[in-house]
Every structure is written in C-alpha cells, then in structure tokens.
N, C-alpha and C. Protein backbone atom coordinates (compact mmCIF):
# COMPACT_ATOMS: atom_id res chain seq x y z
N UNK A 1 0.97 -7.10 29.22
CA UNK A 1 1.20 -8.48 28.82
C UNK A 1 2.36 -9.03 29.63
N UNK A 2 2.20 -10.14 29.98
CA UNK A 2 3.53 -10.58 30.61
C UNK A 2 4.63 -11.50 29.76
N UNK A 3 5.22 -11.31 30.04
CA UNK A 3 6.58 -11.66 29.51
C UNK A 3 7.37 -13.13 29.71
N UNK A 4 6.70 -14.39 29.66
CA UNK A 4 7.71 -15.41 30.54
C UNK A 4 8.92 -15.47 30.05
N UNK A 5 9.77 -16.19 30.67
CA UNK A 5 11.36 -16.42 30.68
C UNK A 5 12.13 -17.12 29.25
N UNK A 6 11.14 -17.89 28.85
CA UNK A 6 10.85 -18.37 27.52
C UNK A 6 10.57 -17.72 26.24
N UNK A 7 9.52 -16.45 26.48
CA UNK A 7 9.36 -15.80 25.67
C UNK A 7 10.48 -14.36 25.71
N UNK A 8 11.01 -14.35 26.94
CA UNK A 8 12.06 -12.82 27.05
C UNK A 8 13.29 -13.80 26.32
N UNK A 9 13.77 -15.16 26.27
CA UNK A 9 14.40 -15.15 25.56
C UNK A 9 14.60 -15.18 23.95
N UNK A 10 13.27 -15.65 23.12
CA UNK A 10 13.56 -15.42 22.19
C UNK A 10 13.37 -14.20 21.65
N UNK A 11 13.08 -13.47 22.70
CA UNK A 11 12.77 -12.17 22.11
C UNK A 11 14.04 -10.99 22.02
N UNK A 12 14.56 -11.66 23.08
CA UNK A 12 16.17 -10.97 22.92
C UNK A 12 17.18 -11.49 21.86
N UNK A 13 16.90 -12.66 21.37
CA UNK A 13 18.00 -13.75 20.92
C UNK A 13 16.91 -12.60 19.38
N UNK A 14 15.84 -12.53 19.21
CA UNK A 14 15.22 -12.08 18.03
C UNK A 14 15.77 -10.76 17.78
N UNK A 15 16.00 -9.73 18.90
CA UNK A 15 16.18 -8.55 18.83
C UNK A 15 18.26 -8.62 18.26
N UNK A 16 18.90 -9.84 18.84
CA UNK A 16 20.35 -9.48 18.22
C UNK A 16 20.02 -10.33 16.57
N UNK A 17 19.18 -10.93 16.22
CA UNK A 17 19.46 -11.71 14.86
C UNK A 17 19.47 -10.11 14.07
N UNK A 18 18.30 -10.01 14.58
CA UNK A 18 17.93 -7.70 14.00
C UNK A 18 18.65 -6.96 13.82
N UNK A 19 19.51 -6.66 14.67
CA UNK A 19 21.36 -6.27 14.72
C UNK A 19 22.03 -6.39 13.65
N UNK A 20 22.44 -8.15 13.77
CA UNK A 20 22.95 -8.71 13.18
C UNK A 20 22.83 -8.29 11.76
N UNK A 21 21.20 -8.28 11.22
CA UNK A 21 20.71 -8.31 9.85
C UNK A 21 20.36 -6.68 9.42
N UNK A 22 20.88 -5.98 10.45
CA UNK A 22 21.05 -4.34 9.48
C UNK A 22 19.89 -3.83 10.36
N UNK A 23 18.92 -4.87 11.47
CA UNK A 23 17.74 -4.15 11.65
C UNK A 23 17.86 -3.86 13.05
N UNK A 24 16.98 -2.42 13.31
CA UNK A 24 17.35 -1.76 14.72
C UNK A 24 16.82 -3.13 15.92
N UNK A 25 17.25 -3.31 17.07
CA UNK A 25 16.85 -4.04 18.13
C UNK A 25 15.75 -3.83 18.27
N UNK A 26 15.17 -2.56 19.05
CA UNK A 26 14.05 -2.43 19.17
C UNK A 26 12.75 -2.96 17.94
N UNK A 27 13.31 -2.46 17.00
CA UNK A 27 12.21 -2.96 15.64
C UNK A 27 11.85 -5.07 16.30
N UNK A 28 13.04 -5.57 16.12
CA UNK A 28 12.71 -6.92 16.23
C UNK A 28 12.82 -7.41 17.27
N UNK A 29 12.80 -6.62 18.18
CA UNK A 29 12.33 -7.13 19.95
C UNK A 29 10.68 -7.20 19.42
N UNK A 30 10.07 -5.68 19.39
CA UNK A 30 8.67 -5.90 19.39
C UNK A 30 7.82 -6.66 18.53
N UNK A 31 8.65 -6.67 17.07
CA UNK A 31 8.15 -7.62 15.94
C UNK A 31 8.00 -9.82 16.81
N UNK A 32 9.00 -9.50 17.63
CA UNK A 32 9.13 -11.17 18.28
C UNK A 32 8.02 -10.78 19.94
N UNK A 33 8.15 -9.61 19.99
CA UNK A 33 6.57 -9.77 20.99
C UNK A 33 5.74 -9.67 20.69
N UNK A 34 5.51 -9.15 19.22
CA UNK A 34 3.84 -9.45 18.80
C UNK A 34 3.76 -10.59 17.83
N UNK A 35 4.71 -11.37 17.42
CA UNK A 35 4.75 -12.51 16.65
C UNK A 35 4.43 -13.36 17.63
N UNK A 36 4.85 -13.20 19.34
CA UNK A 36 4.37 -14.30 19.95
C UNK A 36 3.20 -14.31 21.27
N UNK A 37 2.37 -13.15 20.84
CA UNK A 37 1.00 -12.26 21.33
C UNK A 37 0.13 -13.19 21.13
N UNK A 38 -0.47 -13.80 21.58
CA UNK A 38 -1.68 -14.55 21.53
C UNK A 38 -3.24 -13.44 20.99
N UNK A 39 -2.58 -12.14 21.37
CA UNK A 39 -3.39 -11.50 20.81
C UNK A 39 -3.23 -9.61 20.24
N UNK A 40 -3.43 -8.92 19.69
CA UNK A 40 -3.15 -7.70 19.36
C UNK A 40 -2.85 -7.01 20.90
N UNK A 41 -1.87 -6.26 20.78
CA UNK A 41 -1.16 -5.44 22.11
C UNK A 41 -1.25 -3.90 21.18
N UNK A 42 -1.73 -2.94 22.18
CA UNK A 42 -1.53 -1.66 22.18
C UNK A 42 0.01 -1.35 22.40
N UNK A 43 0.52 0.18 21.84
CA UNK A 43 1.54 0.33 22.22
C UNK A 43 2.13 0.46 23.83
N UNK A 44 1.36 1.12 24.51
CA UNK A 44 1.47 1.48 25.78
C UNK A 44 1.95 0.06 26.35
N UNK A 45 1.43 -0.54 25.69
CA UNK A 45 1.52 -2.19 26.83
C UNK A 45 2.89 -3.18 25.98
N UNK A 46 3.15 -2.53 24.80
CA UNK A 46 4.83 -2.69 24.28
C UNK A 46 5.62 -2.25 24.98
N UNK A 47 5.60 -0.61 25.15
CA UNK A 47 6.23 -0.31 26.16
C UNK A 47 6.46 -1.12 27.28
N UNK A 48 5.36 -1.03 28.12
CA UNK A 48 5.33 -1.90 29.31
C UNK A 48 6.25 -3.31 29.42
N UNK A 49 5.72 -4.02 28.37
CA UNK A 49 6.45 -5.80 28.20
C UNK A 49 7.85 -5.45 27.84
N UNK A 50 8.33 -4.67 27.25
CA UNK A 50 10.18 -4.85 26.87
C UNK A 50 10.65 -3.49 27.74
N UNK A 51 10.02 -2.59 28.00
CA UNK A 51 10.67 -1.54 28.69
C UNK A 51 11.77 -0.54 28.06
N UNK A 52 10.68 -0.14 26.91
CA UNK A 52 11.18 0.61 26.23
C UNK A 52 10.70 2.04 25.63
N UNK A 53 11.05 2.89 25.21
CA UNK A 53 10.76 4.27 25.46
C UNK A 53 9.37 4.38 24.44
N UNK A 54 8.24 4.92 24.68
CA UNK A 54 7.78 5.51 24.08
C UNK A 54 7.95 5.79 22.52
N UNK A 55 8.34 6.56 22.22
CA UNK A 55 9.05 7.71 20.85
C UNK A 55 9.67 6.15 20.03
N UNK A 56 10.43 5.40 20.93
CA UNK A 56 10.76 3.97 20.04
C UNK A 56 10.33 3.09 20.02
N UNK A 57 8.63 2.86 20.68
CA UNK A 57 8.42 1.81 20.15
C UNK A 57 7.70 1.92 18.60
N UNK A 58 7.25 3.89 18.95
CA UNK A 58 6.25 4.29 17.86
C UNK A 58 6.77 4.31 16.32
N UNK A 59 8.22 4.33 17.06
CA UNK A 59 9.35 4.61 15.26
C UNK A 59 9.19 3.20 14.75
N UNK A 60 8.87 2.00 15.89
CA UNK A 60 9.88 1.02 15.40
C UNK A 60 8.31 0.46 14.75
N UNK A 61 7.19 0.70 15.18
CA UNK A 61 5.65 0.15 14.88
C UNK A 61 6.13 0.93 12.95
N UNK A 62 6.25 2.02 13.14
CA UNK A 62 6.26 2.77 11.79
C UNK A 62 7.17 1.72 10.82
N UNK A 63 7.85 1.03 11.49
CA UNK A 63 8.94 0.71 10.74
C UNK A 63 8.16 -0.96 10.36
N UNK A 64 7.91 -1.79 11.37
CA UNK A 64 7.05 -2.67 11.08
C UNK A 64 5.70 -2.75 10.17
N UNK A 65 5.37 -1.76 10.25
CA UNK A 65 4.30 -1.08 9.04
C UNK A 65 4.47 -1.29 7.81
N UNK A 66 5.95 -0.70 7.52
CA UNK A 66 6.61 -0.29 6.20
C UNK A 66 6.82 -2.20 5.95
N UNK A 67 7.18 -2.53 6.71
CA UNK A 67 7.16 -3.87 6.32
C UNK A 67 6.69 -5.01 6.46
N UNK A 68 5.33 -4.32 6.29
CA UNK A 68 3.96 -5.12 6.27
C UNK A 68 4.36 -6.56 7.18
N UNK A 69 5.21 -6.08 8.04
CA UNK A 69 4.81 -7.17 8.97
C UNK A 69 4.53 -7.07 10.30
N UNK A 70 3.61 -6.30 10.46
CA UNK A 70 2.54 -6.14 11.47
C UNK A 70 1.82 -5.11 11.04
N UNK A 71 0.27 -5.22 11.83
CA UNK A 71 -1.04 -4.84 11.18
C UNK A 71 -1.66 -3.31 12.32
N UNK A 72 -2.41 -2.89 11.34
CA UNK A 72 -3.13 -2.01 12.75
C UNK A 72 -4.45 -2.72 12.95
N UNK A 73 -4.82 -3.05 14.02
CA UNK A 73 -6.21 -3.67 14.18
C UNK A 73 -6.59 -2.84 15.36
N UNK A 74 -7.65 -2.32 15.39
CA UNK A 74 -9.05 -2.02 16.63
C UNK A 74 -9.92 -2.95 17.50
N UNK A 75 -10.24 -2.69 18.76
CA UNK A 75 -10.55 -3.60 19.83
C UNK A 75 -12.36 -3.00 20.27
N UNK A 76 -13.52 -3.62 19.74
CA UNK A 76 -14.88 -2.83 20.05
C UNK A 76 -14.61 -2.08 21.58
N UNK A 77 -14.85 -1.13 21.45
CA UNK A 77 -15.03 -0.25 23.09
C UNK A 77 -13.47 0.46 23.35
N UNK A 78 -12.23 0.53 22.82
CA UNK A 78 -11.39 0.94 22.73
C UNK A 78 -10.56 1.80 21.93
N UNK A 79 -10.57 2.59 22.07
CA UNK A 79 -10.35 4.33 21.17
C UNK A 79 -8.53 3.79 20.15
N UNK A 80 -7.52 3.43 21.14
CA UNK A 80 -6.22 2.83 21.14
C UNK A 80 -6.19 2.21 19.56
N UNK A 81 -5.07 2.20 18.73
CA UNK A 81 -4.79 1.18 17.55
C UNK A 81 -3.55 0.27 18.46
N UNK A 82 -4.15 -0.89 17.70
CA UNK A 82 -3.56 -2.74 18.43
C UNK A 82 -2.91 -2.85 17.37
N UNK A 83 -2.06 -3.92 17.35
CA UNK A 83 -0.80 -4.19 17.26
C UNK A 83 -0.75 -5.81 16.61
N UNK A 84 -0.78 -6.13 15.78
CA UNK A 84 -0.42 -7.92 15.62
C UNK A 84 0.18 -8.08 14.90
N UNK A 85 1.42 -8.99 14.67
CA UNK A 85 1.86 -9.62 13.35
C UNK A 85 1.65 -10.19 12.67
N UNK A 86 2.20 -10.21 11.81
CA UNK A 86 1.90 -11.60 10.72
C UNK A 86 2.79 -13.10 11.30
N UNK A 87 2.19 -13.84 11.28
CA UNK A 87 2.31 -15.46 12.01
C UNK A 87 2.71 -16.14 10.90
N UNK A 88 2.49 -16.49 9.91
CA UNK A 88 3.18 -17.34 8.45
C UNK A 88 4.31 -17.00 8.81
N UNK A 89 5.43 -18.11 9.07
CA UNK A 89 6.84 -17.84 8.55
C UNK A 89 7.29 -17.54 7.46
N UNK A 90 6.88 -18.06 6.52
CA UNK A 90 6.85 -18.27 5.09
C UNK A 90 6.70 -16.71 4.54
N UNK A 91 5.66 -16.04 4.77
CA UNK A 91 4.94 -14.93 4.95
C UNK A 91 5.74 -14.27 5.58
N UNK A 92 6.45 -14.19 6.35
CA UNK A 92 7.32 -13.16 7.58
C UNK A 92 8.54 -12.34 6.22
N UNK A 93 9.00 -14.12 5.54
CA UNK A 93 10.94 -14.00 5.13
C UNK A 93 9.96 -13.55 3.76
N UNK A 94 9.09 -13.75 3.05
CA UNK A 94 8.98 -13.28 1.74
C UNK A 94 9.08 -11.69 1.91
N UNK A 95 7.78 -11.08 3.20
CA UNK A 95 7.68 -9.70 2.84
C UNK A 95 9.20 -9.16 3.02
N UNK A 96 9.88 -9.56 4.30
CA UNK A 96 11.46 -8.66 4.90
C UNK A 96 12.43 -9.27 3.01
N UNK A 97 12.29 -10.13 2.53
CA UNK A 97 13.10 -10.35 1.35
C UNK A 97 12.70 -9.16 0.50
N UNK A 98 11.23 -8.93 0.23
CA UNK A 98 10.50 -7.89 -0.80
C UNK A 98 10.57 -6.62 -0.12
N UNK A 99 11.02 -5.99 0.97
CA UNK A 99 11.26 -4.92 1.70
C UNK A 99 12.57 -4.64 1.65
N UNK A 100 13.66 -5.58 1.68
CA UNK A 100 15.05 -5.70 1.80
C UNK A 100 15.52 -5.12 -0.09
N UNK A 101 14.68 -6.08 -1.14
CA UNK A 101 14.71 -5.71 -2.29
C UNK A 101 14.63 -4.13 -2.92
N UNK A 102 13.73 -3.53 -2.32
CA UNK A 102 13.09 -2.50 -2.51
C UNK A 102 14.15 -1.56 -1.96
N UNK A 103 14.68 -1.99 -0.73
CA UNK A 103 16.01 -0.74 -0.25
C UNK A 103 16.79 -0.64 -0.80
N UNK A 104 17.87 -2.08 -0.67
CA UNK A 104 19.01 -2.30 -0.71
C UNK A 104 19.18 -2.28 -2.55
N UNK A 105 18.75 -3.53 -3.14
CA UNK A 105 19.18 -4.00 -4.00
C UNK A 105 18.81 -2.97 -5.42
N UNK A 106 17.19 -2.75 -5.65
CA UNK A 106 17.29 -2.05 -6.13
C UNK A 106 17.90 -0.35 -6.23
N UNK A 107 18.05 0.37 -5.32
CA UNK A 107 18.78 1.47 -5.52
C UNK A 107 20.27 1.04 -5.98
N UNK A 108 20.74 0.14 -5.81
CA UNK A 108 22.34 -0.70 -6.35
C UNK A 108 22.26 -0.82 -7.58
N UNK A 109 21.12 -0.92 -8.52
CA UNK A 109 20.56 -1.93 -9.61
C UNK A 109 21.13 -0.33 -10.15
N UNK A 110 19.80 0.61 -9.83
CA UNK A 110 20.29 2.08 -10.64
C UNK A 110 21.16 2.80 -10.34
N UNK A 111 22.38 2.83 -9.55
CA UNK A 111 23.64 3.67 -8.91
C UNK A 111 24.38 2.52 -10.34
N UNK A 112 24.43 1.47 -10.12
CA UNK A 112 25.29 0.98 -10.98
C UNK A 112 25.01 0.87 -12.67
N UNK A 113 23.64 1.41 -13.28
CA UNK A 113 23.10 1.13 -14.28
C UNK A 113 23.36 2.62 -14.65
N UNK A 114 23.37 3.54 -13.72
CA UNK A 114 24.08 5.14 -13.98
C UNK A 114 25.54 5.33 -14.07
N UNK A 115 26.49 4.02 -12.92
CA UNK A 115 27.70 4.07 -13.41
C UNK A 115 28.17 3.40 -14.53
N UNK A 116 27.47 2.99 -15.25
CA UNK A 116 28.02 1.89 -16.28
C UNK A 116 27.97 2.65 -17.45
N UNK A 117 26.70 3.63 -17.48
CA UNK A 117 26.61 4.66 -18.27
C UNK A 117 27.55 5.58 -18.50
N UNK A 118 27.99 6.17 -17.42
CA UNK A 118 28.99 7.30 -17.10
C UNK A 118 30.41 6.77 -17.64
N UNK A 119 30.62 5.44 -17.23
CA UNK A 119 31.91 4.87 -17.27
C UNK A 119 32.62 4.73 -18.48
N UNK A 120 33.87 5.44 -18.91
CA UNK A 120 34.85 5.61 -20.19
C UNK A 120 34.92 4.51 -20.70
N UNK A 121 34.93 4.66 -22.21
CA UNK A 121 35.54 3.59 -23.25
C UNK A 121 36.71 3.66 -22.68
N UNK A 122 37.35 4.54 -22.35
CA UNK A 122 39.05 4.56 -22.50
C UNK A 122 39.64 2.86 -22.10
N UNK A 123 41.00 3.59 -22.16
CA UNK A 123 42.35 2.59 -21.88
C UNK A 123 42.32 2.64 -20.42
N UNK A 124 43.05 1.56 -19.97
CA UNK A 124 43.84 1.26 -18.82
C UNK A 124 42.50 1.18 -17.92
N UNK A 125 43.05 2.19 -16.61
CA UNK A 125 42.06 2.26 -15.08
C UNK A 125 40.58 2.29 -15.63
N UNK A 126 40.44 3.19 -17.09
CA UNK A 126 39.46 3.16 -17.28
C UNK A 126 38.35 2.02 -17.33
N UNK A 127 38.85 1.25 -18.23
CA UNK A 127 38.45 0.47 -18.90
C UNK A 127 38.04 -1.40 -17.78
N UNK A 128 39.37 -0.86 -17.29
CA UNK A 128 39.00 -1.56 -16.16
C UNK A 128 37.93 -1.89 -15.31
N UNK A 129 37.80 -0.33 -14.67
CA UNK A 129 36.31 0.15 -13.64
C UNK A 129 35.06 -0.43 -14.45
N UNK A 130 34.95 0.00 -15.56
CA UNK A 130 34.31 -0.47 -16.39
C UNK A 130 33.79 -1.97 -16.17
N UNK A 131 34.83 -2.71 -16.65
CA UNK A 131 34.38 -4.08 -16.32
C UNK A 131 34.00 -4.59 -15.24
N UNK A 132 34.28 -3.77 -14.18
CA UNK A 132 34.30 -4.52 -13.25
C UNK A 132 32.57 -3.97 -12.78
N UNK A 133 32.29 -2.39 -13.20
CA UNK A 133 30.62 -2.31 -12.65
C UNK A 133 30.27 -3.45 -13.37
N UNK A 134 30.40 -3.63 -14.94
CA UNK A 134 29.24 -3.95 -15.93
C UNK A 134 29.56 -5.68 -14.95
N UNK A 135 30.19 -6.26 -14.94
CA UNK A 135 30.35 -7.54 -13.69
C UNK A 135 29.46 -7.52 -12.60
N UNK A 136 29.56 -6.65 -12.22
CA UNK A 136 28.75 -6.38 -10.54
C UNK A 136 27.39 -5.87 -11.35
N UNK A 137 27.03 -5.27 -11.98
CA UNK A 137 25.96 -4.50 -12.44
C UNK A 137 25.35 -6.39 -13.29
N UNK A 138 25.53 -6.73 -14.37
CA UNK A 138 25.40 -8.25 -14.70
C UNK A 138 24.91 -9.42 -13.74
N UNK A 139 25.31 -9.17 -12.34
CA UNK A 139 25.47 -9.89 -11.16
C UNK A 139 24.27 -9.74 -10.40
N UNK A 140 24.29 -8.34 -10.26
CA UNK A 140 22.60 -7.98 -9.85
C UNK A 140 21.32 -8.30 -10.61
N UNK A 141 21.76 -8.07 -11.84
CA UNK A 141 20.26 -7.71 -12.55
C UNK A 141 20.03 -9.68 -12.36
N UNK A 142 20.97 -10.73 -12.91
CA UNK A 142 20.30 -11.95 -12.38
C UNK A 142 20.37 -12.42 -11.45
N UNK A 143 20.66 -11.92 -10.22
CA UNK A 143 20.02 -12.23 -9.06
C UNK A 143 18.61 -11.39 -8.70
N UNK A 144 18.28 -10.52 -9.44
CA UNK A 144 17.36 -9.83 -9.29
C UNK A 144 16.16 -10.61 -10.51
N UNK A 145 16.51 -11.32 -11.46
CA UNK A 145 15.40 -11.52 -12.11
C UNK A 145 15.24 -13.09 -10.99
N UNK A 146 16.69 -14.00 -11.01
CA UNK A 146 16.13 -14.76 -10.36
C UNK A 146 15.24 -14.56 -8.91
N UNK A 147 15.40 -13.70 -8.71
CA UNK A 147 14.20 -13.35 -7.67
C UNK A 147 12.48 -13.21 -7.54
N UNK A 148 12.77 -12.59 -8.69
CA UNK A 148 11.21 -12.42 -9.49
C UNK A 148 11.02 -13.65 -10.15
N UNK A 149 11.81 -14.21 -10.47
CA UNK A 149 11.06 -15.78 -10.82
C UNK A 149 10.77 -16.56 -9.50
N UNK A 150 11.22 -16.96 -8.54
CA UNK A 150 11.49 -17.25 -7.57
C UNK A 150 9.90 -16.83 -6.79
N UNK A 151 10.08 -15.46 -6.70
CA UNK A 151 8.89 -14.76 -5.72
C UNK A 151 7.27 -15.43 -6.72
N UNK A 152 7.39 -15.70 -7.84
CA UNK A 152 5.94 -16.12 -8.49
C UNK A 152 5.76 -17.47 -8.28
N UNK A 153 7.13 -18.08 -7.92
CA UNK A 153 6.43 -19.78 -7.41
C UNK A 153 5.24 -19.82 -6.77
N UNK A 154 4.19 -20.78 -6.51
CA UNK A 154 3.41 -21.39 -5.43
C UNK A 154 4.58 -21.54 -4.56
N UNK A 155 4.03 -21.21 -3.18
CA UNK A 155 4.28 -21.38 -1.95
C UNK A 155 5.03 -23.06 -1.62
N UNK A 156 4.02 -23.95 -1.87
CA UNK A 156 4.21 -25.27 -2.07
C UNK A 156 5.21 -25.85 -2.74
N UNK A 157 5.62 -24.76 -3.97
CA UNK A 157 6.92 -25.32 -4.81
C UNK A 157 7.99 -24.53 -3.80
N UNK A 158 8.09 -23.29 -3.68
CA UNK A 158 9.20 -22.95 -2.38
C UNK A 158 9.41 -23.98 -1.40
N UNK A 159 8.30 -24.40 -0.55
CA UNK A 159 8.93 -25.42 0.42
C UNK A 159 9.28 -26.46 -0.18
N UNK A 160 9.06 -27.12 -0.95
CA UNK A 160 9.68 -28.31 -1.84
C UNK A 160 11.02 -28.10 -2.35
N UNK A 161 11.47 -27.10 -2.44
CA UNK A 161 12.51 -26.55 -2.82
C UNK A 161 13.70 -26.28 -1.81
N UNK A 162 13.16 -25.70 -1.22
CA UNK A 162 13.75 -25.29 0.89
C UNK A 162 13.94 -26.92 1.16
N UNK A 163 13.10 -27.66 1.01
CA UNK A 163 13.39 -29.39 1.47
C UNK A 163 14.14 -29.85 0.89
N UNK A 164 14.36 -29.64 -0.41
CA UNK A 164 14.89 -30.43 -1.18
C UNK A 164 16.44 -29.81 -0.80
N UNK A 165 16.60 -29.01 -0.06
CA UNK A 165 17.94 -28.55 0.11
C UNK A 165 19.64 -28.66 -1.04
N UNK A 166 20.66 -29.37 -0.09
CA UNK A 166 21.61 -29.63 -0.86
C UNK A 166 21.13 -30.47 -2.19
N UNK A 167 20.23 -31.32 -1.92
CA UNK A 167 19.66 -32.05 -3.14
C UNK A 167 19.82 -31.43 -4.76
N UNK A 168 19.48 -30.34 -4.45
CA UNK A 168 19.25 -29.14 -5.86
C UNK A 168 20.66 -29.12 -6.13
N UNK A 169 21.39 -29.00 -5.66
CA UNK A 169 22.79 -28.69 -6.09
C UNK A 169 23.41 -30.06 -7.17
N UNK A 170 23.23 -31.74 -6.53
CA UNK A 170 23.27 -32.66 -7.09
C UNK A 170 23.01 -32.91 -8.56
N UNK A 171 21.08 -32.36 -8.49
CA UNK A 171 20.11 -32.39 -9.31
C UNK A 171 20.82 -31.41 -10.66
N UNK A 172 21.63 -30.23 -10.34
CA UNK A 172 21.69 -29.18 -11.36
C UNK A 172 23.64 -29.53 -11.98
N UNK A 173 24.57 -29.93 -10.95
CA UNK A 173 25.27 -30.75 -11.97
C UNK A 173 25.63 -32.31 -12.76
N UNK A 174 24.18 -32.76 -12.53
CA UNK A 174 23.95 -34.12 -13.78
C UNK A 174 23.63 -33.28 -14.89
C-alpha cells in the first residue's frame, strides 16, 4: 500500500496521540493505517507501509483485536487474514472507552472495594486512609454508573449532547 505524505502524517501525529494515551505507537500507527485503507491490508503489507517489524505488527493486530477495533476479514483466492478497521468515529471512542473500562477502571473499582474492606475502624492515620479510599472508592463507582447510563443512550442523544457542549453546564446550574 502506499503511503502519501498526508496520510504518513496523520498516521504519525495518530501513533504519538497513542503514546500520549497509555497506547503502544505501533498499536496506533497501524490502527490510523487501516482506519485510512480504502481497503483490508494483510499484515505483510503493514509491515511494508510503516516499516515495522514483523513480531510487532502481529502483537499490535492482537492488541487491536482485543479492542474490537479492527476485524479479521478474507480475500476469495487468498490463503492470508486482512486487516480493516472500524470507520464510525463514534464507534472507534465508544469501543477504546469500553476497553479502557474493562482495564483500568474496573480492576480500581475492586482493589479499592477490597481496601475499604480491609481498612480499620480505628483512630487517627487509620481512620483517615479510610476516608479517603471510601472518597476515591464513592468517586468511582459514580463515574462508573454514570457511564453505564451514558453507554445505553441512542447514539443520536450522545451527539446531541457532544453538540450541545458547554451548553449542558448552563442548562444543569438553572
């Protein structure tokens, strides 16, 4: 596949947002060359377009897998598994939000729902630590339900919502 000058840049500018956001380069170099594939690419020919090893593009496909945002598809007359993403933006930030959930937040939800358990009635330092999980532990669980309310909207009410931007903020102290 070739690569224009246009597309090597957002694909680099894609690969540091990846960085940036906890995720390996390689993962979101190839996720931004098959997001902007006109059509399913084999690995061999990933390799080829970013110039990158073998062994990483296969970790980073594994890794795009896990987060259902890219597909395995087959080509009639070709033995090879192809390569495409998912194209919905909308679709892109829900699954990496519901993938991100699943790592990060929930294992936090139960480390802190085990420390809150563990954590002394006592006096002083004790009592303290205390407040301060059951705070942080309190903190999660409703950002975590507001999530799940959030994730069951229609699509249509999300972007109405995304538009309506600073607006909401106005709207919620009248």
């Amino acid at each position: 596949m070739l690569v224009t000058p246009v597309m090597e840049r957002f694909i680099l500018h894609w690969g540091e947002m990846g960085t940036r956001w906890g995720v390996n380069r390689s993962v979101a170099q190839i996720h931004a060359l098959l997001y902007l594939s006109p059509r399913p690419l084999p690995a061999d020919e990933i390799v080829e377009a970013l110039s990158i090893a073998r062994s990483n593009v296969s970790n980073s496909l594994k890794e795009l897998l896990a987060y259902q945002l890219v597909e395995v598809t087959h080509v009639l007359g070709d033995r090879r598994d192809f390569f495409k993403a998912e194209t919905d933006p909308w679709e892109i930030m829900l699954r990496i939000a519901e993938e991100r959930k699943r790592r990060e937040i929930d294992p936090a939800l139960t480390m802190l729902r085990d420390c809150v358990a563990q954590a002394g009635e006592g006096r002083g330092d004790e009592a303290f630590v205390r407040e301060r999980l059951e705070a942080m532990l309190a903190f999660l669980d409703e950002l975590d339900g507001w999530y799940a309310q959030v994730r069951r909207l229609p699509r249509s009410t999300l972007a109405a919502i995304v538009k309506l931007g600073g607006r909401i903020a106005g709207l919620v102290r009248r």
